[in-house]
PDB file of N, CA and C in Angstrom:
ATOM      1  N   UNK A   1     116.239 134.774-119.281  1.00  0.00           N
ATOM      2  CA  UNK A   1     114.820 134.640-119.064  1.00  0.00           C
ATOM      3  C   UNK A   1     114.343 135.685-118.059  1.00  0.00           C
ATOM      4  N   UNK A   2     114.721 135.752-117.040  1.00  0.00           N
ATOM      5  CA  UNK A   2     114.453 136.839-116.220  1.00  0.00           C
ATOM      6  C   UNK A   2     114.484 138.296-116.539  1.00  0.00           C
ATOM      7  N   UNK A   3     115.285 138.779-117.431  1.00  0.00           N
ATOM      8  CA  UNK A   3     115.375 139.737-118.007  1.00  0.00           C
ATOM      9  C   UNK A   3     114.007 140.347-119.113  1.00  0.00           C
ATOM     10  N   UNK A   4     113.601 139.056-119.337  1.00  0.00           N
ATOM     11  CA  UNK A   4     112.600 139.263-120.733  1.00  0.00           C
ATOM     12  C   UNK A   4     111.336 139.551-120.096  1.00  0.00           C
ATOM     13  N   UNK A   5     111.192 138.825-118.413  1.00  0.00           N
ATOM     14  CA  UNK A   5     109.666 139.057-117.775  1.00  0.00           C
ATOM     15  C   UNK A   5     109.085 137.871-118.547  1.00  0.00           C
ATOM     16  N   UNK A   6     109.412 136.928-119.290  1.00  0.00           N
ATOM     17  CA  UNK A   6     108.488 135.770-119.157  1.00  0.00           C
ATOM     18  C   UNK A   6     108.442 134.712-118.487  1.00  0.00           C
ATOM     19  N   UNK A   7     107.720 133.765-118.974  1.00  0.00           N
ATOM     20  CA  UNK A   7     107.760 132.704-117.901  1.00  0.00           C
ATOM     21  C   UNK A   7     108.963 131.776-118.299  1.00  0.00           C
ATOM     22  N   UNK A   8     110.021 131.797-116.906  1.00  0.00           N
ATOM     23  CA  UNK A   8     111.416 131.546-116.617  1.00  0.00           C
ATOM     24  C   UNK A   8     111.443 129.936-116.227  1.00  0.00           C
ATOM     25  N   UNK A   9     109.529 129.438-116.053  1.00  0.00           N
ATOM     26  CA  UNK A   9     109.552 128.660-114.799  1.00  0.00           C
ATOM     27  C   UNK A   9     109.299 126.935-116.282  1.00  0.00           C
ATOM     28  N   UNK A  10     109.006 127.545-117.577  1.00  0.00           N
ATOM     29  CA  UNK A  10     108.308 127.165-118.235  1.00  0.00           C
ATOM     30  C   UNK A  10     108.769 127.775-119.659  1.00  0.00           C
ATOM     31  N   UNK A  11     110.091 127.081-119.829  1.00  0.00           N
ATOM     32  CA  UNK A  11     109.548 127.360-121.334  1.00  0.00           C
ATOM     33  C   UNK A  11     110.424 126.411-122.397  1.00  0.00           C
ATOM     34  N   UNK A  12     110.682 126.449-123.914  1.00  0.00           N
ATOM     35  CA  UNK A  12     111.147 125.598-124.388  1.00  0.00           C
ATOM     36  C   UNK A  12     112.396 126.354-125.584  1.00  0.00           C
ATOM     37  N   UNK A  13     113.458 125.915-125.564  1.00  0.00           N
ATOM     38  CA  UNK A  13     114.528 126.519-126.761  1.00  0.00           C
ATOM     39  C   UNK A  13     114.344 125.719-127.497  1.00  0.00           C
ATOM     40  N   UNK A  14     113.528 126.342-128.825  1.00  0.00           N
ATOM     41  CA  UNK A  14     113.349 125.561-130.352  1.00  0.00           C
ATOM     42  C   UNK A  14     114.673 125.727-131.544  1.00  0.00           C
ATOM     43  N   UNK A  15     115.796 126.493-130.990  1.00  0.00           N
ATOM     44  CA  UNK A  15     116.707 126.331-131.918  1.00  0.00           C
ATOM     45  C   UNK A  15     116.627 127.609-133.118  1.00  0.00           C
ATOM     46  N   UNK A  16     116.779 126.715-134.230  1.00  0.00           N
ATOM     47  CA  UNK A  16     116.845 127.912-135.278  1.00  0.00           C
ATOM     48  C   UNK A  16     115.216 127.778-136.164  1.00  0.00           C
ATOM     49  N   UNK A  17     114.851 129.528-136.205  1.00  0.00           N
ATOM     50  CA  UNK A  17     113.396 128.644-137.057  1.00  0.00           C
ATOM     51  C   UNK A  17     113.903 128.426-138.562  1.00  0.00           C
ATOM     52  N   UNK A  18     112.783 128.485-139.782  1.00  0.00           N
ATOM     53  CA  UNK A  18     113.417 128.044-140.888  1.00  0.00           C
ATOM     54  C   UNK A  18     113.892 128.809-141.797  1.00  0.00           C
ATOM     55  N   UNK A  19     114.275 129.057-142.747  1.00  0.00           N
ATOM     56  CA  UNK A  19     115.094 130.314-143.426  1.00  0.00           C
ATOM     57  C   UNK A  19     114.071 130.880-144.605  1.00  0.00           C
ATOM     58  N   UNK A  20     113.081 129.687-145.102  1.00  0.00           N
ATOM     59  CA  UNK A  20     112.349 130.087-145.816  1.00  0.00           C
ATOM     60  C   UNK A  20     111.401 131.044-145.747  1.00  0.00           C
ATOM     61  N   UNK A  21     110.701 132.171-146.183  1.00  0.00           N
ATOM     62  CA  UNK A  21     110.274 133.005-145.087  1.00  0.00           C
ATOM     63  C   UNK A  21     108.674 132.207-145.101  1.00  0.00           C
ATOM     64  N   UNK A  22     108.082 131.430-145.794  1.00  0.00           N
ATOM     65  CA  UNK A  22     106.454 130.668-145.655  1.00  0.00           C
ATOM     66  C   UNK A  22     106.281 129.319-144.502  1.00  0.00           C
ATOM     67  N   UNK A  23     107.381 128.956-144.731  1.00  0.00           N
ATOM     68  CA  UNK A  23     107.789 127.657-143.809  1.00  0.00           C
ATOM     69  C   UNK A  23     108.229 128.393-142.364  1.00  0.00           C
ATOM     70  N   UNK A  24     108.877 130.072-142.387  1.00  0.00           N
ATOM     71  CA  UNK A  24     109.113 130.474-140.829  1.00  0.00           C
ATOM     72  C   UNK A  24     107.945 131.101-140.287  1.00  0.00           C
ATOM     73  N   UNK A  25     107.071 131.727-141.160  1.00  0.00           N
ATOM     74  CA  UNK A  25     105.994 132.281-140.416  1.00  0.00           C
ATOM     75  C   UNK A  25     105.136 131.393-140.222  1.00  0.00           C
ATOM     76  N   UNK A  26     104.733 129.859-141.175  1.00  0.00           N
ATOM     77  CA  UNK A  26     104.404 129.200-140.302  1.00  0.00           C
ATOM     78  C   UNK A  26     104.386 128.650-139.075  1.00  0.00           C
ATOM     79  N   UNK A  27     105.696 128.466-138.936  1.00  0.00           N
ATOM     80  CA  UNK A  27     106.445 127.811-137.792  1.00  0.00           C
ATOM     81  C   UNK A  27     106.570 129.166-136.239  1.00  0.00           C
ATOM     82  N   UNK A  28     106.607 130.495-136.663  1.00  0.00           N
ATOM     83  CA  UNK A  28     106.036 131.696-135.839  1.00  0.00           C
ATOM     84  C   UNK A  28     104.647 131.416-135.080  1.00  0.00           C
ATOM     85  N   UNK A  29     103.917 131.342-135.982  1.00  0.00           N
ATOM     86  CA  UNK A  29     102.802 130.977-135.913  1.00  0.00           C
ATOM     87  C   UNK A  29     102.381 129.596-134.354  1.00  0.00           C
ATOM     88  N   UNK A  30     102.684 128.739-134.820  1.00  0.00           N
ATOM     89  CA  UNK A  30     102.996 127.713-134.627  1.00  0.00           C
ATOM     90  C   UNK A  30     103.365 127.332-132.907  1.00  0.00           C
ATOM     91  N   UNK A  31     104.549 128.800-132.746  1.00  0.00           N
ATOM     92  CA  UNK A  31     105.369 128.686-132.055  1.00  0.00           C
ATOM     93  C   UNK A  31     104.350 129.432-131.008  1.00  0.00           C
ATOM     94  N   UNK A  32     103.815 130.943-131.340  1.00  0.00           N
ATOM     95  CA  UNK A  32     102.957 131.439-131.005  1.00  0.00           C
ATOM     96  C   UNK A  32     101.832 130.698-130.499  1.00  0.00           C
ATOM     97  N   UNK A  33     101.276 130.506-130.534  1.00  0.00           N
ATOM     98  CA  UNK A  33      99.846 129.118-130.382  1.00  0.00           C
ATOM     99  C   UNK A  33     100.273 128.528-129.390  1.00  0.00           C
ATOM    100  N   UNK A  34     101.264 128.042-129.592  1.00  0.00           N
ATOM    101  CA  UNK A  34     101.875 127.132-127.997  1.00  0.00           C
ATOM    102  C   UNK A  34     102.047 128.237-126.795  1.00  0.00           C
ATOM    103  N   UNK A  35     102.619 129.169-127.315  1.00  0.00           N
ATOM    104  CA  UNK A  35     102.819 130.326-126.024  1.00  0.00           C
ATOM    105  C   UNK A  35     102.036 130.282-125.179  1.00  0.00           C
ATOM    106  N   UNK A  36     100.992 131.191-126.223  1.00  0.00           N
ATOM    107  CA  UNK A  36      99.751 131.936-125.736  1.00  0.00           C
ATOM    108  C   UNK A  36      99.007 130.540-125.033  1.00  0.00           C
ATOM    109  N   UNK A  37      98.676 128.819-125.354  1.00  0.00           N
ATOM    110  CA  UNK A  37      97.840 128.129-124.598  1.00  0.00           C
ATOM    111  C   UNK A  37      98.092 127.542-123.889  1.00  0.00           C
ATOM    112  N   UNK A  38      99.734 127.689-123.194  1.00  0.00           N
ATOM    113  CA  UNK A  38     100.234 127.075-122.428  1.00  0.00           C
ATOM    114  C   UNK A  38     101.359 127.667-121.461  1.00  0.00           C
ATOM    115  N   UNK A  39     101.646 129.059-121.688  1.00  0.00           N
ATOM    116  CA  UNK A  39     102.271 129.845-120.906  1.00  0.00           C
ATOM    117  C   UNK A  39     103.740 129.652-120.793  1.00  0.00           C
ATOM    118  N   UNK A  40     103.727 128.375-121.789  1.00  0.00           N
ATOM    119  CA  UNK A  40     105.342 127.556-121.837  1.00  0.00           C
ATOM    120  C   UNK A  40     106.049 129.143-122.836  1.00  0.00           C
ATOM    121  N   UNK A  41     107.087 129.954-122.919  1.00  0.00           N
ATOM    122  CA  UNK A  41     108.077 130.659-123.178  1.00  0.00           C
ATOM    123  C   UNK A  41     108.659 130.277-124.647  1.00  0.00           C
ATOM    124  N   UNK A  42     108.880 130.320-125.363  1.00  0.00           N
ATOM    125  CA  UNK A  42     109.441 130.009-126.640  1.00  0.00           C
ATOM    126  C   UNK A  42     110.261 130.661-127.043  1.00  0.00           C
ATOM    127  N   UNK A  43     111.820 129.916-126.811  1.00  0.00           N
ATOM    128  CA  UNK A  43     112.992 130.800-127.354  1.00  0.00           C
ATOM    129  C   UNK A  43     113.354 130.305-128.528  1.00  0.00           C
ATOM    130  N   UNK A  44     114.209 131.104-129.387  1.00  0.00           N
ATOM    131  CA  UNK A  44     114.835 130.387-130.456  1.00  0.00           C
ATOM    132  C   UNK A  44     115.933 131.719-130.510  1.00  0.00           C
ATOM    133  N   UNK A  45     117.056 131.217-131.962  1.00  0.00           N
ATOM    134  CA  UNK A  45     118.253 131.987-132.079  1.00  0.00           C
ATOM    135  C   UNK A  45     117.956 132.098-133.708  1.00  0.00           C
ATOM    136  N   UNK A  46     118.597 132.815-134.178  1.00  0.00           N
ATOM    137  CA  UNK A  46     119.575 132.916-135.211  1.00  0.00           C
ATOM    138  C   UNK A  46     120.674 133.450-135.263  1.00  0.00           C
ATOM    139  N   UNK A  47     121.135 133.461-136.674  1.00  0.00           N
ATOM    140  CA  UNK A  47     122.456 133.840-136.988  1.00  0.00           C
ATOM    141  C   UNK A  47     122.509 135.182-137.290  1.00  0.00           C
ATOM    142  N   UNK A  48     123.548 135.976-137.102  1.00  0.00           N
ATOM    143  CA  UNK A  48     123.907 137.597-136.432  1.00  0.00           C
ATOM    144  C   UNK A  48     123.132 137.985-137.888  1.00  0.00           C
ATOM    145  N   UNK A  49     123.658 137.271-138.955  1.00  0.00           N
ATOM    146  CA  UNK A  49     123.144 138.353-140.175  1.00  0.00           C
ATOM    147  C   UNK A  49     121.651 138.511-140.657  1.00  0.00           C
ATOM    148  N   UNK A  50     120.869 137.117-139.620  1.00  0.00           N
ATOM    149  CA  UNK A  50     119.703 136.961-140.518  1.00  0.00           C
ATOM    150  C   UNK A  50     118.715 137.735-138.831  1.00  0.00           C
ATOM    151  N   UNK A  51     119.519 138.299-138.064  1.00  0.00           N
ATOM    152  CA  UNK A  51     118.570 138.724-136.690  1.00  0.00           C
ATOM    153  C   UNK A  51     117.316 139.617-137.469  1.00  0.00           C
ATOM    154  N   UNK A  52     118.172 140.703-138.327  1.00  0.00           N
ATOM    155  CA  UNK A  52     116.793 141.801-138.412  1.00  0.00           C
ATOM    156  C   UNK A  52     115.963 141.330-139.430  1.00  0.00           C
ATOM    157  N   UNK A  53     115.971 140.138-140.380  1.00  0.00           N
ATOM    158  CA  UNK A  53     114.638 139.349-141.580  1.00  0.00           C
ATOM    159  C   UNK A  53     114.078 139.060-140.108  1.00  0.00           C
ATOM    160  N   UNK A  54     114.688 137.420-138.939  1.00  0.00           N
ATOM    161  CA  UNK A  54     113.542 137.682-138.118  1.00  0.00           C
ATOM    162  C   UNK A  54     112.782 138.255-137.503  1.00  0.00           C
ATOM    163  N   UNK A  55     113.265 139.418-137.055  1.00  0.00           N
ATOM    164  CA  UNK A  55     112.847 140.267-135.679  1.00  0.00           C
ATOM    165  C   UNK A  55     111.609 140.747-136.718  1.00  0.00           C
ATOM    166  N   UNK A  56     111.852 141.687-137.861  1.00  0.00           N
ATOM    167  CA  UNK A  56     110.809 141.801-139.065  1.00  0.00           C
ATOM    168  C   UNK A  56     109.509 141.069-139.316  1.00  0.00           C
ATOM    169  N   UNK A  57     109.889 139.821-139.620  1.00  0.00           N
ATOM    170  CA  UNK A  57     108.955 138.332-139.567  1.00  0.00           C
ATOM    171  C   UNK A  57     107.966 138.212-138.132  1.00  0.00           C
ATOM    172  N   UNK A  58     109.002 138.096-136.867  1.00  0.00           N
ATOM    173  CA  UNK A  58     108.509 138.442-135.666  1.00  0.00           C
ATOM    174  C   UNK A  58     106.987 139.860-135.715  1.00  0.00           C
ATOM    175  N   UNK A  59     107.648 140.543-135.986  1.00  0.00           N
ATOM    176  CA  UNK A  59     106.541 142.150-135.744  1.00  0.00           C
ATOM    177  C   UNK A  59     105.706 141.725-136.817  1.00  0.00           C
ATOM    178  N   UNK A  60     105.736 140.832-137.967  1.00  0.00           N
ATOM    179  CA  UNK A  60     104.605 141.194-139.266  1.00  0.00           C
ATOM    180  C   UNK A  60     103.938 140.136-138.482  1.00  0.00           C
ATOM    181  N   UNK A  61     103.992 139.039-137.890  1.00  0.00           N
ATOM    182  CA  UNK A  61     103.631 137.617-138.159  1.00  0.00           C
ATOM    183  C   UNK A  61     102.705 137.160-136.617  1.00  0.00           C
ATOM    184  N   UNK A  62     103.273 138.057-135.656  1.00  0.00           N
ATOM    185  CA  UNK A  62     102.730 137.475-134.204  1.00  0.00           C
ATOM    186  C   UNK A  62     101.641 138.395-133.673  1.00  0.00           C
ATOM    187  N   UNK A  63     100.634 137.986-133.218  1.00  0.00           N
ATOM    188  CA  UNK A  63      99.430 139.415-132.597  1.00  0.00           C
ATOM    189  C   UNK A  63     100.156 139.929-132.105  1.00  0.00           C
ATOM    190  N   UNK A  64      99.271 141.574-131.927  1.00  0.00           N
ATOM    191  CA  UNK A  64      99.921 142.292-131.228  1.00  0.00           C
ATOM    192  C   UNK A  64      99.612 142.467-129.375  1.00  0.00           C
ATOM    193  N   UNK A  65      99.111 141.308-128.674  1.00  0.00           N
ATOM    194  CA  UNK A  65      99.334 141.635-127.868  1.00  0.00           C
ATOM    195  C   UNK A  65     100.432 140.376-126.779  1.00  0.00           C
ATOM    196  N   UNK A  66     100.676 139.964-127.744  1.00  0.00           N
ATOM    197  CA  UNK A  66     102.324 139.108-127.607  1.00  0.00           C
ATOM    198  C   UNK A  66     103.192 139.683-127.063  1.00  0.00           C
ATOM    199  N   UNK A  67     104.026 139.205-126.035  1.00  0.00           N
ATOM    200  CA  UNK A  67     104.994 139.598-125.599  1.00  0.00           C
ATOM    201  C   UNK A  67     106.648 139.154-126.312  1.00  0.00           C
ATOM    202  N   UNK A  68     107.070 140.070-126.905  1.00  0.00           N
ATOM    203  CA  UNK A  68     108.612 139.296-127.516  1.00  0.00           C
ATOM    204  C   UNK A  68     109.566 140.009-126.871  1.00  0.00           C
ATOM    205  N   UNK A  69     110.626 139.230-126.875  1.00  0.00           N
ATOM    206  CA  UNK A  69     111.947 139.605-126.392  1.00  0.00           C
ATOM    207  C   UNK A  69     112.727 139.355-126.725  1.00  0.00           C
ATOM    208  N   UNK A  70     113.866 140.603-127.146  1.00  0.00           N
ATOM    209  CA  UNK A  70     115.191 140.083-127.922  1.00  0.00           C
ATOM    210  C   UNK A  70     116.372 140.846-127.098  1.00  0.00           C
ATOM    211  N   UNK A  71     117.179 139.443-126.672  1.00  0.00           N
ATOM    212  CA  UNK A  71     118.406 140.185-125.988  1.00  0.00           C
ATOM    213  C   UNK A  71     119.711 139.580-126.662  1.00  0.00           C
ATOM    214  N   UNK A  72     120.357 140.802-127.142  1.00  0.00           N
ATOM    215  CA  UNK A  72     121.697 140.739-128.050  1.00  0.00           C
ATOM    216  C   UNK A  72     122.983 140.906-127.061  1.00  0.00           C
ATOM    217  N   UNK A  73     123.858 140.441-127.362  1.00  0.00           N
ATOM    218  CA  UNK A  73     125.355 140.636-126.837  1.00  0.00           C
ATOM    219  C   UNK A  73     125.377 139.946-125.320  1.00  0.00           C
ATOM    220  N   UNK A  74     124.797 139.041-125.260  1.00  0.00           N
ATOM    221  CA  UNK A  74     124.593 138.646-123.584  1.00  0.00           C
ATOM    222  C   UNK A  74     125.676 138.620-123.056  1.00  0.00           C
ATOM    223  N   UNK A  75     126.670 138.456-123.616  1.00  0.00           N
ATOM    224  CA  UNK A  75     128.134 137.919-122.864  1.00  0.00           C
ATOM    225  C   UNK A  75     128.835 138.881-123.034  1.00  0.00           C
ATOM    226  N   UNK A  76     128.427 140.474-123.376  1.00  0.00           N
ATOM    227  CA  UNK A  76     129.150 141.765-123.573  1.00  0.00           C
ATOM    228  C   UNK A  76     129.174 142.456-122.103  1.00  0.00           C
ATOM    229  N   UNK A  77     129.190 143.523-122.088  1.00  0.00           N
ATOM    230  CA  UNK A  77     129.379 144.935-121.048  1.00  0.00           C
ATOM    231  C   UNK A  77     128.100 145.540-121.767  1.00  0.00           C
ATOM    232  N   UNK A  78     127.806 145.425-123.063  1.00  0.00           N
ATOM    233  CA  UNK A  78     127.069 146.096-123.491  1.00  0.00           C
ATOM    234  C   UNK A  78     125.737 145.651-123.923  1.00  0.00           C
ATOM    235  N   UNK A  79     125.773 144.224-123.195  1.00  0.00           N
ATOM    236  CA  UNK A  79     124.407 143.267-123.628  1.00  0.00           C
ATOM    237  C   UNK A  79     123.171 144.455-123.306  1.00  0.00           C
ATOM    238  N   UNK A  80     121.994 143.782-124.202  1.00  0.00           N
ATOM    239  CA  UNK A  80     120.640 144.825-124.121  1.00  0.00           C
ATOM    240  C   UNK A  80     119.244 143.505-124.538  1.00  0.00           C
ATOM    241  N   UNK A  81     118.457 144.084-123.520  1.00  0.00           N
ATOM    242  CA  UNK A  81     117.030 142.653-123.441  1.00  0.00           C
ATOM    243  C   UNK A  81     116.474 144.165-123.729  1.00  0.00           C
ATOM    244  N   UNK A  82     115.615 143.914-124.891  1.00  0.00           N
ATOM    245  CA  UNK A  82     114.324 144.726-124.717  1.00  0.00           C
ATOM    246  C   UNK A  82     112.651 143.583-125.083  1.00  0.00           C
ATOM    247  N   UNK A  83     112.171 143.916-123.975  1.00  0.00           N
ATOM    248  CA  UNK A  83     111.024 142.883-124.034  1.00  0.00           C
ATOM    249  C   UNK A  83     109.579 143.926-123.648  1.00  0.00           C
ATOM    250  N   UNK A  84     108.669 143.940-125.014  1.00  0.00           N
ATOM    251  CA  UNK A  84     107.991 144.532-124.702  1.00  0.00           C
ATOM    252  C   UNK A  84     106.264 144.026-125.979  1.00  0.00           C
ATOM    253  N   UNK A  85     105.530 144.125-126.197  1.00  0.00           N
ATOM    254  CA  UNK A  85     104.558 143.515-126.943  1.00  0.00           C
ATOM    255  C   UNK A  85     104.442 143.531-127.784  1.00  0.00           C
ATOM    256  N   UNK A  86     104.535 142.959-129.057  1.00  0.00           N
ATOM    257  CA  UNK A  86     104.226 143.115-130.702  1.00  0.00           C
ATOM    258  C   UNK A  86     103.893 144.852-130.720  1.00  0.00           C
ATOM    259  N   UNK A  87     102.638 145.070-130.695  1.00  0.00           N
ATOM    260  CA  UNK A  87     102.316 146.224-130.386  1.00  0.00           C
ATOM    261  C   UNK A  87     102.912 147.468-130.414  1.00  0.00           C
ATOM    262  N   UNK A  88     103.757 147.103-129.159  1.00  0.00           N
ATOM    263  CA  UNK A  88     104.875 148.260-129.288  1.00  0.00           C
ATOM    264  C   UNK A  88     106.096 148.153-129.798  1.00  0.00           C
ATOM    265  N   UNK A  89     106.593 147.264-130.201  1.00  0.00           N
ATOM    266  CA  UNK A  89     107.237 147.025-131.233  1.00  0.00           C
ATOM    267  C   UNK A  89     107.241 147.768-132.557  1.00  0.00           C
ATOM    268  N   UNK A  90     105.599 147.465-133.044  1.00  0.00           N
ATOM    269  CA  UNK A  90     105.300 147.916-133.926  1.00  0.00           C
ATOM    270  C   UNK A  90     105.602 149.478-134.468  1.00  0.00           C
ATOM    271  N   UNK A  91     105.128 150.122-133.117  1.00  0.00           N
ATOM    272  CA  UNK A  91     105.402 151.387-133.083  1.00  0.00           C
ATOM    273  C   UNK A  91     106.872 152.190-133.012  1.00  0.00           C
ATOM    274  N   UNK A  92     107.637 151.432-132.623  1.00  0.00           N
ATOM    275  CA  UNK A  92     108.577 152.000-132.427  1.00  0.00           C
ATOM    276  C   UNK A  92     110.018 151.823-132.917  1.00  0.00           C
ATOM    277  N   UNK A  93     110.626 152.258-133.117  1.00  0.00           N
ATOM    278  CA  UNK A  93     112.168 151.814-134.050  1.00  0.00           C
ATOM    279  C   UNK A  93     112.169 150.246-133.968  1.00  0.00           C
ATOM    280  N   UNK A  94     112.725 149.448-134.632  1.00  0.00           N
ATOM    281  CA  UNK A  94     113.111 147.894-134.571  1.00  0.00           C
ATOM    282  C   UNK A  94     114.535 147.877-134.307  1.00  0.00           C
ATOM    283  N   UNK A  95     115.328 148.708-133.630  1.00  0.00           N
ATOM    284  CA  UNK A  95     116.533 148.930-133.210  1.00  0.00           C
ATOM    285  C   UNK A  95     117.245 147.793-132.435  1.00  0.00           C
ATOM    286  N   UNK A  96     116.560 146.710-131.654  1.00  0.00           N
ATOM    287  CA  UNK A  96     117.171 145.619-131.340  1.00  0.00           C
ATOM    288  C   UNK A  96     117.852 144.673-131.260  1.00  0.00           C
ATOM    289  N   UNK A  97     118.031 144.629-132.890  1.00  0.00           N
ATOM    290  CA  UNK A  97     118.977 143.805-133.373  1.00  0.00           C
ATOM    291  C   UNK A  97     120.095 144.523-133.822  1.00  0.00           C
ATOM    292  N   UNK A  98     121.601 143.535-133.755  1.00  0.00           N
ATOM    293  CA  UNK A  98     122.358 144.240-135.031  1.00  0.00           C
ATOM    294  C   UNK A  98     122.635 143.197-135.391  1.00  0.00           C
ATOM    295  N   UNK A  99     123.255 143.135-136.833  1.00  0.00           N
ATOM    296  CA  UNK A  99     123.737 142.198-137.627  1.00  0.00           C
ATOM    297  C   UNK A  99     125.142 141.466-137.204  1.00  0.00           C
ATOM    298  N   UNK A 100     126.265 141.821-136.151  1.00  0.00           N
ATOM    299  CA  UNK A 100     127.129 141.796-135.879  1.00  0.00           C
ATOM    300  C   UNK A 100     126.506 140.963-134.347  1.00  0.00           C
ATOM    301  N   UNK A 101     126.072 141.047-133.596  1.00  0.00           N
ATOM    302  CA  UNK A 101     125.911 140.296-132.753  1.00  0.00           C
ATOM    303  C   UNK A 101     125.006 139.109-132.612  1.00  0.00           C
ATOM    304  N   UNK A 102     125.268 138.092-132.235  1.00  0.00           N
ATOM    305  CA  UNK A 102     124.029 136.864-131.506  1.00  0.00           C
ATOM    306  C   UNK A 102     123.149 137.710-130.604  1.00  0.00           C
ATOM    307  N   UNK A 103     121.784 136.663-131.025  1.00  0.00           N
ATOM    308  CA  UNK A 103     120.910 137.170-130.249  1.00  0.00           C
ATOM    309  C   UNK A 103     119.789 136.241-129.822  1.00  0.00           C
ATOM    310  N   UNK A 104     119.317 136.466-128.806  1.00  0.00           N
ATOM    311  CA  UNK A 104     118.074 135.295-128.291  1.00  0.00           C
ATOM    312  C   UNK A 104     116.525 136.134-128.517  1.00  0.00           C
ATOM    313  N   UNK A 105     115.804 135.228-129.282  1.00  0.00           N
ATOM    314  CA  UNK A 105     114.301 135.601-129.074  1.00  0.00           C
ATOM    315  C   UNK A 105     113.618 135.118-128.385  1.00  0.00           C
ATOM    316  N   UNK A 106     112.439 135.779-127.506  1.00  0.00           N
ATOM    317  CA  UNK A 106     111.519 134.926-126.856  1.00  0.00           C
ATOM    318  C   UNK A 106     110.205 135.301-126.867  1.00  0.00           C
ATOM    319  N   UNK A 107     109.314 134.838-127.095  1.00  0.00           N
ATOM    320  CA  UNK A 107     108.071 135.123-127.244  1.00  0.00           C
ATOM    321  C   UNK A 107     107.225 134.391-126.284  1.00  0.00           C
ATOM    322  N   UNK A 108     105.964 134.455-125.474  1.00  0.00           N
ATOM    323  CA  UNK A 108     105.226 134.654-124.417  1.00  0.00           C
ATOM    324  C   UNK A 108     104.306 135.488-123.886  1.00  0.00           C
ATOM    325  N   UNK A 109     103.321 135.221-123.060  1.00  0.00           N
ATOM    326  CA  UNK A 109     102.385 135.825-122.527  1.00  0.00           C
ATOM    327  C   UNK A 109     102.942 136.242-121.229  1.00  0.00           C
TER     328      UNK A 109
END
């Protein structure tokens, strides 16, 4: 949490979202809404192979002036948090994920 710059003080791990992709961007959605009106943090996980459909889902699905954060390999030498706004996300490589490692998302204001 500290790593991501959100709120550390306040937030909730929802687990895995859903695999379907209408039922997950709902539930993005969803997840989003709570962020943004309550400052509460919203983490969730998936599984190594399905990181880059979410992170994808993530950038199509959340405004862009959302804050997300995805930190892979936490328990490596080589762990990496990049937390920075839909926005720039958008713009820039989606390099965050790999398919080979766990990873935590978090989304927040």
């Amino acid at each position: 949490m500290a790593a991501s710059g959100l709120n550390g003080q306040n937030f909730a791990f929802v687990g895995y979202l859903p695999q379907d992709a209408g039922e997950r961007q709902t539930r993005i959605r969803e997840l989003e809404a709570l962020a943004l009106r309550t400052g509460q943090t919203q983490l969730f996980i998936e599984t190594p192979y399905r990181n880059v459909a979410l992170l994808q889902a993530l950038v199509q699905t959340l405004q862009h002036n959302t804050r997300l954060a995805v930190a892979r390999g936490l328990t490596l030498a080589t762990a990496h948090v990049r937390s920075e706004t839909v926005k720039s996300w958008r713009t820039r490589a989606q390099s965050a994920t790999d398919e080979r490692l766990p990873a935590v998302f978090a989304i927040g204001r």
